[in-house]
Protein backbone atom coordinates (compact mmCIF):
# COMPACT_ATOMS: atom_id res chain seq x y z
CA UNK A 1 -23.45 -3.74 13.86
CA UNK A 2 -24.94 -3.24 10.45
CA UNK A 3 -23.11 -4.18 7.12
CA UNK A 4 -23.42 -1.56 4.96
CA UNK A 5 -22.80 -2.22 0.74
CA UNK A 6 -22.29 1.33 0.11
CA UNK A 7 -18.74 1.58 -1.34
CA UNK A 8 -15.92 4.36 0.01
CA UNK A 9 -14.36 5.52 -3.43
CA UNK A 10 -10.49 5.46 -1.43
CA UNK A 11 -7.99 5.30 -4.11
CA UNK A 12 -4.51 5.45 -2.36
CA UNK A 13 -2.21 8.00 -4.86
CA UNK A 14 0.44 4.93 -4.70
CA UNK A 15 -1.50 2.89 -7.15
CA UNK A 16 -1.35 5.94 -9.85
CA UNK A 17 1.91 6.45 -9.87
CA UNK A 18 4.51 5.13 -12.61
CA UNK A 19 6.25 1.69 -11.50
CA UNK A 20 10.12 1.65 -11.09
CA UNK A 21 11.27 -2.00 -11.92
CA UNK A 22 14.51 -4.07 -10.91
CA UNK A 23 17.39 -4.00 -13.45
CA UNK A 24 17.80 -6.55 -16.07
CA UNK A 25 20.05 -9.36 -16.22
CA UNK A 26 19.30 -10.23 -20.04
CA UNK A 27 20.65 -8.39 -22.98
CA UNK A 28 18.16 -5.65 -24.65
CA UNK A 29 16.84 -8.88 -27.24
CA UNK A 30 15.60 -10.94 -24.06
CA UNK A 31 14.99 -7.86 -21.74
CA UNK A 32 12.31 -8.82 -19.51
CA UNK A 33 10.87 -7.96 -15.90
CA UNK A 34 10.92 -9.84 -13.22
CA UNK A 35 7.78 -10.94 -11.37
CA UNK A 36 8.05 -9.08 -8.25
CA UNK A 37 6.82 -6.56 -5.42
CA UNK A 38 6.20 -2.68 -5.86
CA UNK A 39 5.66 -0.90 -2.03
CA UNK A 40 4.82 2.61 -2.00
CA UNK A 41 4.35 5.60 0.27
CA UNK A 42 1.12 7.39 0.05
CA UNK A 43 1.20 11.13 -0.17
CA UNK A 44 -0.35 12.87 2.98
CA UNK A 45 -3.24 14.43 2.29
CA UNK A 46 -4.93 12.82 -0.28
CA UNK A 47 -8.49 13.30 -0.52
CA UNK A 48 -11.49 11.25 -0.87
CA UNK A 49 -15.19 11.51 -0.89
CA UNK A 50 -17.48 8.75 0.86
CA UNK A 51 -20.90 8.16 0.31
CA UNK A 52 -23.51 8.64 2.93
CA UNK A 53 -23.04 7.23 6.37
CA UNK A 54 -26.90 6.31 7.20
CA UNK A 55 -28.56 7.87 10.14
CA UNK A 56 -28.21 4.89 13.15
CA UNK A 57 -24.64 3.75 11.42
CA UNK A 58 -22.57 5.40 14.54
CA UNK A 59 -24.93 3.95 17.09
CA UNK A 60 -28.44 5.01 18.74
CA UNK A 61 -29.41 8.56 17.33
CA UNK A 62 -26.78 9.31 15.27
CA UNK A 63 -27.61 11.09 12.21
CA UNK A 64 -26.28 10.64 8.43
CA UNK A 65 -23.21 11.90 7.27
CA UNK A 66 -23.82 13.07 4.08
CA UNK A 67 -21.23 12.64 1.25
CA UNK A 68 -18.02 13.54 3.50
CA UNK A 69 -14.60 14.15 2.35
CA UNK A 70 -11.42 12.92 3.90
CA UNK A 71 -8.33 13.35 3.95
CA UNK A 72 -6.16 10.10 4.40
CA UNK A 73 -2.35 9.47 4.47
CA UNK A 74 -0.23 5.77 4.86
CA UNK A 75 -0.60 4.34 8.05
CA UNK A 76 3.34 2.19 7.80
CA UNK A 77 2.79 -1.55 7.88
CA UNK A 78 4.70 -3.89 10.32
CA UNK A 79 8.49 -3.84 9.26
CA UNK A 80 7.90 -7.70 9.27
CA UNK A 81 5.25 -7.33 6.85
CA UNK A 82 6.96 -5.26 4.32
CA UNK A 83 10.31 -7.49 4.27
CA UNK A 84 8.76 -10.92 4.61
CA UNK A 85 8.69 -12.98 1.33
CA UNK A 86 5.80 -13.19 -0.88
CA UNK A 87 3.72 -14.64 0.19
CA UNK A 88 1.79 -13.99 2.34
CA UNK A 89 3.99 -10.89 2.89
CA UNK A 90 5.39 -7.84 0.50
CA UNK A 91 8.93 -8.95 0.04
CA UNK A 92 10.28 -5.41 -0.06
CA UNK A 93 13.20 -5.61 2.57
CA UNK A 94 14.66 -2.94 0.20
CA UNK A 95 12.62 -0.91 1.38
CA UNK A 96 13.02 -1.02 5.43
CA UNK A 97 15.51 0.81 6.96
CA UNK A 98 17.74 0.04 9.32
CA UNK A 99 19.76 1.71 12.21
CA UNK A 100 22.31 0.24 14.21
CA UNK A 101 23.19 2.34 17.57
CA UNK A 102 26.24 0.41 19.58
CA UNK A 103 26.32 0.43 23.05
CA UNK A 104 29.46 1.14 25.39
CA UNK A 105 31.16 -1.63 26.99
CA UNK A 106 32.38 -2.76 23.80
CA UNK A 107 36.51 -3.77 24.88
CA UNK A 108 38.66 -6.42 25.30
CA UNK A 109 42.40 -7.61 26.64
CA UNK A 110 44.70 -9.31 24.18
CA UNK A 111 44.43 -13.21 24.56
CA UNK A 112 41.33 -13.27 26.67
CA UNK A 113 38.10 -13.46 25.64
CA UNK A 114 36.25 -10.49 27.67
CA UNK A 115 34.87 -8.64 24.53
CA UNK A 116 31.28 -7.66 25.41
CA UNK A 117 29.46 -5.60 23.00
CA UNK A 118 25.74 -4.08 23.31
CA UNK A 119 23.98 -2.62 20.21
CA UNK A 120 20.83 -1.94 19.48
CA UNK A 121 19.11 -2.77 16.26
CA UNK A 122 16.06 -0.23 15.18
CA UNK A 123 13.98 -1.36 11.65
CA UNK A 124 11.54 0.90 10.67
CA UNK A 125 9.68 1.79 7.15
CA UNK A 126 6.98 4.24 5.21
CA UNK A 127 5.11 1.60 3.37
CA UNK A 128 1.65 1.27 3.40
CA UNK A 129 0.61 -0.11 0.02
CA UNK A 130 1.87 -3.56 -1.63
CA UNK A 131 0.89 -4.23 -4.93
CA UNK A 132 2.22 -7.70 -6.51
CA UNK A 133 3.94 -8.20 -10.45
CA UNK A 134 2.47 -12.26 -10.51
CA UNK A 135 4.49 -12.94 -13.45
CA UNK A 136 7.41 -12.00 -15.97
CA UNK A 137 6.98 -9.23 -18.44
CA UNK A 138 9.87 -10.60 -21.26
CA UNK A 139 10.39 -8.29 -24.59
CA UNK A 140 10.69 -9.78 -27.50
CA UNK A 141 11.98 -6.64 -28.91
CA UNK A 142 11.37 -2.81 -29.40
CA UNK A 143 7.82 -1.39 -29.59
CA UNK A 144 6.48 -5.48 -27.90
CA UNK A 145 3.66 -5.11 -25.21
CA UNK A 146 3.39 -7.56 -22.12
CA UNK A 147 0.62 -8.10 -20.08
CA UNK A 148 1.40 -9.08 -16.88
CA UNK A 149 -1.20 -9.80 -14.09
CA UNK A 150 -1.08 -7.93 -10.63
CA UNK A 151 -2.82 -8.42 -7.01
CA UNK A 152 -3.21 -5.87 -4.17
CA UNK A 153 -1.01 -7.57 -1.41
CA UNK A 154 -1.49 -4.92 1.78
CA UNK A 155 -2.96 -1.29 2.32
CA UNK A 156 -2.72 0.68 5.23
CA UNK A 157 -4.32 4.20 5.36
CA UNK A 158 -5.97 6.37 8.20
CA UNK A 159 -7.51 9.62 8.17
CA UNK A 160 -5.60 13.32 9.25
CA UNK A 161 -8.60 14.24 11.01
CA UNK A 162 -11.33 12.78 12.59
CA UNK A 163 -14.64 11.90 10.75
CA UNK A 164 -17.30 14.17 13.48
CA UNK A 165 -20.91 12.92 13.84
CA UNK A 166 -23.94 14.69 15.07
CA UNK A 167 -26.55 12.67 17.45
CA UNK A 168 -30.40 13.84 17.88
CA UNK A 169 -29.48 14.84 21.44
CA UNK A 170 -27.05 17.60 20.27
CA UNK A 171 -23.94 16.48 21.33
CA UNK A 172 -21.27 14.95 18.86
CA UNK A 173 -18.60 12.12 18.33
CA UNK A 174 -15.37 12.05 16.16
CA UNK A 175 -13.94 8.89 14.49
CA UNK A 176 -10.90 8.26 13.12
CA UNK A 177 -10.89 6.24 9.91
CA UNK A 178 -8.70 3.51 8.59
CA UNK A 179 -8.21 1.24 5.56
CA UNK A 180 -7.07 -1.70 5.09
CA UNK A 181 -7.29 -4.85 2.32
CA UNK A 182 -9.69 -7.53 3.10
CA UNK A 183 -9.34 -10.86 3.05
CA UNK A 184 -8.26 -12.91 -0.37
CA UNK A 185 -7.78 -10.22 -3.61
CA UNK A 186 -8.76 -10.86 -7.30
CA UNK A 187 -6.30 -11.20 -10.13
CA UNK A 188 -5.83 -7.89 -12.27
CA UNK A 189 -3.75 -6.83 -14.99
CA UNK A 190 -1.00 -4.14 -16.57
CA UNK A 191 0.29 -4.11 -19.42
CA UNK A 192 3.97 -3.18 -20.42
CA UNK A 193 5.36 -1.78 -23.74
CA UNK A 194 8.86 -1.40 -24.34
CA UNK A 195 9.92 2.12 -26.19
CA UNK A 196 13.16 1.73 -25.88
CA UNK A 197 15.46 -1.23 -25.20
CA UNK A 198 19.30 0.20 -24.32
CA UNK A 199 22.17 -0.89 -22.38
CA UNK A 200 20.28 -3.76 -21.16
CA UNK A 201 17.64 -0.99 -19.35
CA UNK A 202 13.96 -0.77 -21.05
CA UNK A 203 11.74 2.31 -20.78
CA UNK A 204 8.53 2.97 -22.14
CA UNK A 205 4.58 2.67 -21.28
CA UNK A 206 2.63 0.91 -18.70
CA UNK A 207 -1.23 0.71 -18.86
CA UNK A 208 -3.31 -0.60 -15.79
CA UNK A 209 -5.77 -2.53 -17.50
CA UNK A 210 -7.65 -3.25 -13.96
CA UNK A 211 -7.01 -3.45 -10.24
CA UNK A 212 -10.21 -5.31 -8.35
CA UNK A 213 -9.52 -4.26 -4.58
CA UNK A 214 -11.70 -5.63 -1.39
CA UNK A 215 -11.30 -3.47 1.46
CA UNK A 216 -12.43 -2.75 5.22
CA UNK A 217 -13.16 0.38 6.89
CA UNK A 218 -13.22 1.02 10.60
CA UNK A 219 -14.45 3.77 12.35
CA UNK A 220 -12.60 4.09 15.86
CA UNK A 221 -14.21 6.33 18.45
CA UNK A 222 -11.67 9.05 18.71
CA UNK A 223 -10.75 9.25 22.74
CA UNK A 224 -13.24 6.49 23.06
CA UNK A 225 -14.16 2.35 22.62
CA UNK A 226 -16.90 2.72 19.96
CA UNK A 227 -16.12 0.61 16.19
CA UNK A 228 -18.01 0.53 13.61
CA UNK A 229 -16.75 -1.66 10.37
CA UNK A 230 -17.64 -1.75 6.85
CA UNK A 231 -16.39 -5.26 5.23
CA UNK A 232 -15.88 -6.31 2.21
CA UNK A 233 -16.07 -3.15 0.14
CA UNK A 234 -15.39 -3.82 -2.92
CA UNK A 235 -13.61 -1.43 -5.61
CA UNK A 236 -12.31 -1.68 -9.54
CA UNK A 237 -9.29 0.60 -11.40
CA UNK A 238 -9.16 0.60 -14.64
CA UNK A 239 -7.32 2.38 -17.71
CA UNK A 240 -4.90 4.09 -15.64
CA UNK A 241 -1.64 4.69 -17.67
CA UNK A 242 1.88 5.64 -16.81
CA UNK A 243 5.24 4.98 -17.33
CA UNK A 244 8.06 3.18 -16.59
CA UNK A 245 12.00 2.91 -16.25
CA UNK A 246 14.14 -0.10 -15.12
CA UNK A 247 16.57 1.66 -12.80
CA UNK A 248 20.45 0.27 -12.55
């Protein structure tokens, strides 16, 4: 199929949001962040506009989609990749859940050894974006900024509803859309200042300086075989600000 370089403006809400940090180990005069993982939840309906599809993009006789609008929600990743250690993986097991059902047939007679136990073990999580903390943020007191740099590790999003295309021959198609990262990500940048340093917990501002994403899209033939990929779209945040609070 054809590459296209037109570029889907998907911003995931999860990358917006403020950033919750571990808790600190250092008194308030060292404070400083750990480098680490942040794994978020997308909210369910967020919208976004795509360019164009070109007439011919969804096969023979299809015609363009002009300028349509989504709406996209987190598609979970594999419980192994969210918990896995970075890298290649998130290294969020604090975030998977975990349910433990025990069987029957659990019993046993004093002095022998007939104990037989059956559980089952179910994992399961809502995470569909990683983003990576590549180094520590340390303080060097109240009011101190530290820039820290930051990678896009895994995204997972799909469309509510189908995208529908129209063919010359009258009858249509739907598609459902999904996201994910592609291939190796560039190196961006955030940038933490401390407001307040108490109790060994720091507070205060965090500025996204940039984000440089590189992302597929696939188009899957709703009910049907048809896929049609963009790769390699490329995307760039910048000057997004927020806040943020170590949590105990």
């Amino acid at each position: 199929m054809r590459e296209s370089s037109r570029k889907l403006w998907l911003l995931p809400s999860a990358l917006m949001i403020a950033l919750a940090c571990p808790s600190l180990a250092a008194p308030p005069e060292g404070a400083e962040i750990k480098e680490g993982s942040d794994c978020w939840q997308t909210d369910k309906g967020t919208e976004q506009r795509l360019h164009t599809m070109p007439a011919g993009f969804f096969g023979e006789g299809s015609k363009a989609v002009p300028n349509p609008t989504l709406r996209f929600e987190g598609d979970p990743l594999p419980v192994k990749r969210v918990k896995g250690s970075y890298p290649p993986d998130c290294g969020c097991p604090n975030k998977v859940d975990t349910k433990i059902t025990w069987g029957l047939n659990c019993h046993g007679t004093a002095g022998k050894e007939t104990i037989h136990c059956v559980k089952q073990v179910d994992e399961t999580t809502k995470v569909d974006t990683c983003i990576r903390r590549k180094k520590d943020a340390k303080f060097k007191g109240q009011g101190a900024a530290e820039k820290v740099d930051i990678q896009l590790v895994a995204l997972s999003l799909k469309s509510i509803e189908p995208l529908k295309v129209s063919y010359k021959d009258g009858h249509t198609k739907s598609f459902d859309v999904w996201v994910t990262e592609s291939g190796p990500q560039d190196t961006g940048s955030m940038t933490f200042t401390a407001k307040s340093l108490e109790k060994k917990l720091a507070k205060g501002d965090v500025k996204l300086g940039s984000l440089h994403i590189t992302y597929d899209v696939k188009f899957v033939e709703h009910g049907g075989t048809a896929t049609y990929t963009l790769k390699g779209q490329k995307l760039n945040f910048v000057n997004t600000a927020g806040t943020f609070e170590q949590l105990p």
